[in-house]
C-alpha atoms as a PDB file:
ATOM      1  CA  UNK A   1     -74.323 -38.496  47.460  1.00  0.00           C
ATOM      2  CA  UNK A   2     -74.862 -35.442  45.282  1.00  0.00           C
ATOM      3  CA  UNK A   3     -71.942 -33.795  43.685  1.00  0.00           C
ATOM      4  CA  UNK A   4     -72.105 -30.509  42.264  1.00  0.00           C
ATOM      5  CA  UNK A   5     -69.503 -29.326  40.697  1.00  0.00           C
ATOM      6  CA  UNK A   6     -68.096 -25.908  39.163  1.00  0.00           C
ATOM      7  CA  UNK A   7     -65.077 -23.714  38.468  1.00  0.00           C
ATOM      8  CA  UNK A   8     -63.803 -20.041  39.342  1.00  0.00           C
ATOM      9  CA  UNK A   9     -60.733 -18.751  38.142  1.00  0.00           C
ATOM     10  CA  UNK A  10     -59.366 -21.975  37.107  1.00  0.00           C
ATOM     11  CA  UNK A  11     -60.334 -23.659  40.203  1.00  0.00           C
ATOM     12  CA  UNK A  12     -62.664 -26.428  40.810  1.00  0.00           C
ATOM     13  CA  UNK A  13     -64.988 -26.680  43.521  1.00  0.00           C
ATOM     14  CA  UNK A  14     -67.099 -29.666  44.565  1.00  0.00           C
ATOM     15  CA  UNK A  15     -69.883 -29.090  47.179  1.00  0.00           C
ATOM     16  CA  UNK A  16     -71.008 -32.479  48.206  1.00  0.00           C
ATOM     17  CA  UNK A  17     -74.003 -33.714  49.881  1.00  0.00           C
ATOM     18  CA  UNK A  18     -75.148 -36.825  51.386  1.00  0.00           C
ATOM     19  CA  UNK A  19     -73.104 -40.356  52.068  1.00  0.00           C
ATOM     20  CA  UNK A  20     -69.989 -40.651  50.509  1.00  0.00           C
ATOM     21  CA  UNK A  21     -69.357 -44.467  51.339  1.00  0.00           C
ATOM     22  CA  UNK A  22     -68.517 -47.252  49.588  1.00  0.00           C
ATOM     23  CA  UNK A  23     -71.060 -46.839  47.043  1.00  0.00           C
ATOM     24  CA  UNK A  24     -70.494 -43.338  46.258  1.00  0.00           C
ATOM     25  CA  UNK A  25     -66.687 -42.783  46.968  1.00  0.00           C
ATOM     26  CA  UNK A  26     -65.666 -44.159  43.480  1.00  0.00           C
ATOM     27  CA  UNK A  27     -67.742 -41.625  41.787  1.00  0.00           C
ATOM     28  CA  UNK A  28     -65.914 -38.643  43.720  1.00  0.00           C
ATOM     29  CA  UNK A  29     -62.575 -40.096  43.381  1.00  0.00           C
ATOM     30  CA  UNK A  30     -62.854 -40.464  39.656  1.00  0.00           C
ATOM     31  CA  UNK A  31     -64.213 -36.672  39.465  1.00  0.00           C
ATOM     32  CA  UNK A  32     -61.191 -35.638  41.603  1.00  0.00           C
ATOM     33  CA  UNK A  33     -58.593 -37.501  39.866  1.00  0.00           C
ATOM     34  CA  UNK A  34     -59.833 -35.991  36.626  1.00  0.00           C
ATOM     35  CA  UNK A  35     -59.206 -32.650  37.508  1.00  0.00           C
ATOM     36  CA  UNK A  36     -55.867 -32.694  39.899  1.00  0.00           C
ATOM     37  CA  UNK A  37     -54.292 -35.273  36.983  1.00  0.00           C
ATOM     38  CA  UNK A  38     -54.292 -31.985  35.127  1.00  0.00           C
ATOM     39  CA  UNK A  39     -52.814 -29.634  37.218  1.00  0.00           C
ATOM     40  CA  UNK A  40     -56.543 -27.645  38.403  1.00  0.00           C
ATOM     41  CA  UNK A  41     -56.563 -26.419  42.452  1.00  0.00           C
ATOM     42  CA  UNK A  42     -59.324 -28.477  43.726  1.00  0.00           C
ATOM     43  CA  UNK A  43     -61.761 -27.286  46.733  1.00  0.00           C
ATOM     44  CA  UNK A  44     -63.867 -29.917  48.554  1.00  0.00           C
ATOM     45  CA  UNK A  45     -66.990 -28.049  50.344  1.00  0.00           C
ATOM     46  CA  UNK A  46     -67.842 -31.040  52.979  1.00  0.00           C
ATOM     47  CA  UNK A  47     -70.729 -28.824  54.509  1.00  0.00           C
ATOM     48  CA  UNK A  48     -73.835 -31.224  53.704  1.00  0.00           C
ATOM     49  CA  UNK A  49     -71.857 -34.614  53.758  1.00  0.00           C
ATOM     50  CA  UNK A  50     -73.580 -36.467  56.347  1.00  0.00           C
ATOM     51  CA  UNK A  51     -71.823 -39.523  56.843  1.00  0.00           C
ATOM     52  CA  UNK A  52     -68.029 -40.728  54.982  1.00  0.00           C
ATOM     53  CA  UNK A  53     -66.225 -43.804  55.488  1.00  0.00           C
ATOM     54  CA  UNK A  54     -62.769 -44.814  54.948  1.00  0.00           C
ATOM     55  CA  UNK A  55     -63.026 -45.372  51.007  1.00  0.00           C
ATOM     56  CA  UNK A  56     -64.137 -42.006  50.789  1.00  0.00           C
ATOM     57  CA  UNK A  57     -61.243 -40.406  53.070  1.00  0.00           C
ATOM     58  CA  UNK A  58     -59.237 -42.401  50.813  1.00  0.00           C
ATOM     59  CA  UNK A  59     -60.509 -40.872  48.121  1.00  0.00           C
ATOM     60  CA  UNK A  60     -59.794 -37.612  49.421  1.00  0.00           C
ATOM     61  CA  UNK A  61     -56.152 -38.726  50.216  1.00  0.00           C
ATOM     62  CA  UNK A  62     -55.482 -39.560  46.793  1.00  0.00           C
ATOM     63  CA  UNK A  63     -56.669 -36.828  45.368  1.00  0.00           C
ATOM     64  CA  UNK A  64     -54.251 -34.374  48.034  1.00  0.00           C
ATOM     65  CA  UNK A  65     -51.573 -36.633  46.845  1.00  0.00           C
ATOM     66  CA  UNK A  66     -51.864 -36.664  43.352  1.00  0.00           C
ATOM     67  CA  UNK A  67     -52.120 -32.463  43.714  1.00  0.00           C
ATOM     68  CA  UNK A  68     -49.195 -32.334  46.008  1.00  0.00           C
ATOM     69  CA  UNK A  69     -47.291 -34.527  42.701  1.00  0.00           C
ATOM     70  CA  UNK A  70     -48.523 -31.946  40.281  1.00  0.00           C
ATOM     71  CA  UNK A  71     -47.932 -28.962  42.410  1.00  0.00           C
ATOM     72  CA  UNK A  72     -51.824 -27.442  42.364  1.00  0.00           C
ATOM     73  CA  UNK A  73     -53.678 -26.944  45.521  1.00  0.00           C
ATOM     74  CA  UNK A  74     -56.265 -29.202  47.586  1.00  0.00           C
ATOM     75  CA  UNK A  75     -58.442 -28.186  50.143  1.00  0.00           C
ATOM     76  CA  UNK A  76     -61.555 -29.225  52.205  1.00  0.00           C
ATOM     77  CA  UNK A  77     -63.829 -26.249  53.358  1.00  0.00           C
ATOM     78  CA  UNK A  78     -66.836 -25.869  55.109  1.00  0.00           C
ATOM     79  CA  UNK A  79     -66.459 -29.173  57.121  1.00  0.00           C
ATOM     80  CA  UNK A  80     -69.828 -31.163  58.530  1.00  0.00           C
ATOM     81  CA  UNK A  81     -69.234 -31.874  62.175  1.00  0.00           C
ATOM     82  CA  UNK A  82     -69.206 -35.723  61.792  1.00  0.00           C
ATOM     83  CA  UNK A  83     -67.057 -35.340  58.797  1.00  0.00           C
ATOM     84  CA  UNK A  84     -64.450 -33.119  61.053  1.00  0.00           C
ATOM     85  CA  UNK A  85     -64.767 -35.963  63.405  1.00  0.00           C
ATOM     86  CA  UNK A  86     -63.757 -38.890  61.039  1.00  0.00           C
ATOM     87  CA  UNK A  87     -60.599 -36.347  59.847  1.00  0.00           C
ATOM     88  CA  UNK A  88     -59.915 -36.176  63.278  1.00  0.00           C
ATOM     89  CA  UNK A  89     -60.032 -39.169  64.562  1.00  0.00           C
ATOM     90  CA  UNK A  90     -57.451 -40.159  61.516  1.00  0.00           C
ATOM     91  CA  UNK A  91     -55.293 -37.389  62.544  1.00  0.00           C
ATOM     92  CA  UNK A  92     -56.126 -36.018  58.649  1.00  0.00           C
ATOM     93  CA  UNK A  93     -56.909 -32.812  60.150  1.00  0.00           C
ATOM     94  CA  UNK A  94     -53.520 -31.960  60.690  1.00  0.00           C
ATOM     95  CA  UNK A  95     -52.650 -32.991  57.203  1.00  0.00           C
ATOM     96  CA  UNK A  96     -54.856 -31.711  54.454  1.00  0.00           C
ATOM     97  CA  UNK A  97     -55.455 -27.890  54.187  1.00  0.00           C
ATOM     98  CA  UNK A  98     -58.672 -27.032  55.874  1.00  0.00           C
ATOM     99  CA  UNK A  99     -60.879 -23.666  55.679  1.00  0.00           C
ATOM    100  CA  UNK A 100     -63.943 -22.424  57.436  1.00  0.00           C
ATOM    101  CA  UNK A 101     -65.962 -21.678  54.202  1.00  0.00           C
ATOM    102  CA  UNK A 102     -65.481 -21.955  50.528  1.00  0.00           C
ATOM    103  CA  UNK A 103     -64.506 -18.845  49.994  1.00  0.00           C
ATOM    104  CA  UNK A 104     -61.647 -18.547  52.342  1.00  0.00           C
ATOM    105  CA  UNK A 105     -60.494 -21.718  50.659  1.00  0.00           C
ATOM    106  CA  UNK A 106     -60.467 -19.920  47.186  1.00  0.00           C
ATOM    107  CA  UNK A 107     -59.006 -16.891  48.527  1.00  0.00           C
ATOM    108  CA  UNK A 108     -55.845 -19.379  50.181  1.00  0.00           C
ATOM    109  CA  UNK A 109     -55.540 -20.655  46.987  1.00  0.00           C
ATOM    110  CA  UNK A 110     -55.550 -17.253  44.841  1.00  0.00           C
ATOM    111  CA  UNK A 111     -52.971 -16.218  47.372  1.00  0.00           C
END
């Protein structure tokens, strides 16, 4: 998994790519923590993941909780298909705030 990683008007966005598995998920989890422990909005851009397993939805989960605790936003954007379908099929879909693109997920959060 490839990570890449910057920040617009005091949010973060992460645009991953690849497997994030159980390799891979304690890399993105540590990256997420670091910045929702703090307070930033945090966008996840899920276009070019390929393939996640349940470490990495966890990792995902903890980072929307610990932003929900610090009152700063989370949101996935621009969702692979087989991503979607893991969210889905864990009924995540309906919890975590999801956009089309990265941008509407920026503009949601500057709203």
């Amino acid at each position: 998994m490839k990570i890449e990683t910057k920040e617009v008007n005091d949010i973060v966005i992460f645009e991953l790519d690849g497997e994030v598995d159980l390799e891979t998920s304690p890399t993105l989890r540590k990256n997420l923590l670091k910045h929702v422990n703090v307070g930033k909005s945090v966008i996840v851009g899920m276009n070019g993941v390929a393939y996640i397993d349940s470490s990495g939805i966890a990792s995902l989960v903890e980072a929307y909780q610990t932003s929900r605790r610090n009152s700063s936003g989370f949101v996935l954007a621009a969702i692979s298909d087989s991503a979607m379908r893991v969210l889905q099929l864990a009924r995540l879909d309906k919890v975590f705030t999801i956009q089309a693109t990265i941008d509407d997920a920026v503009r949601s959060l500057n709203s």
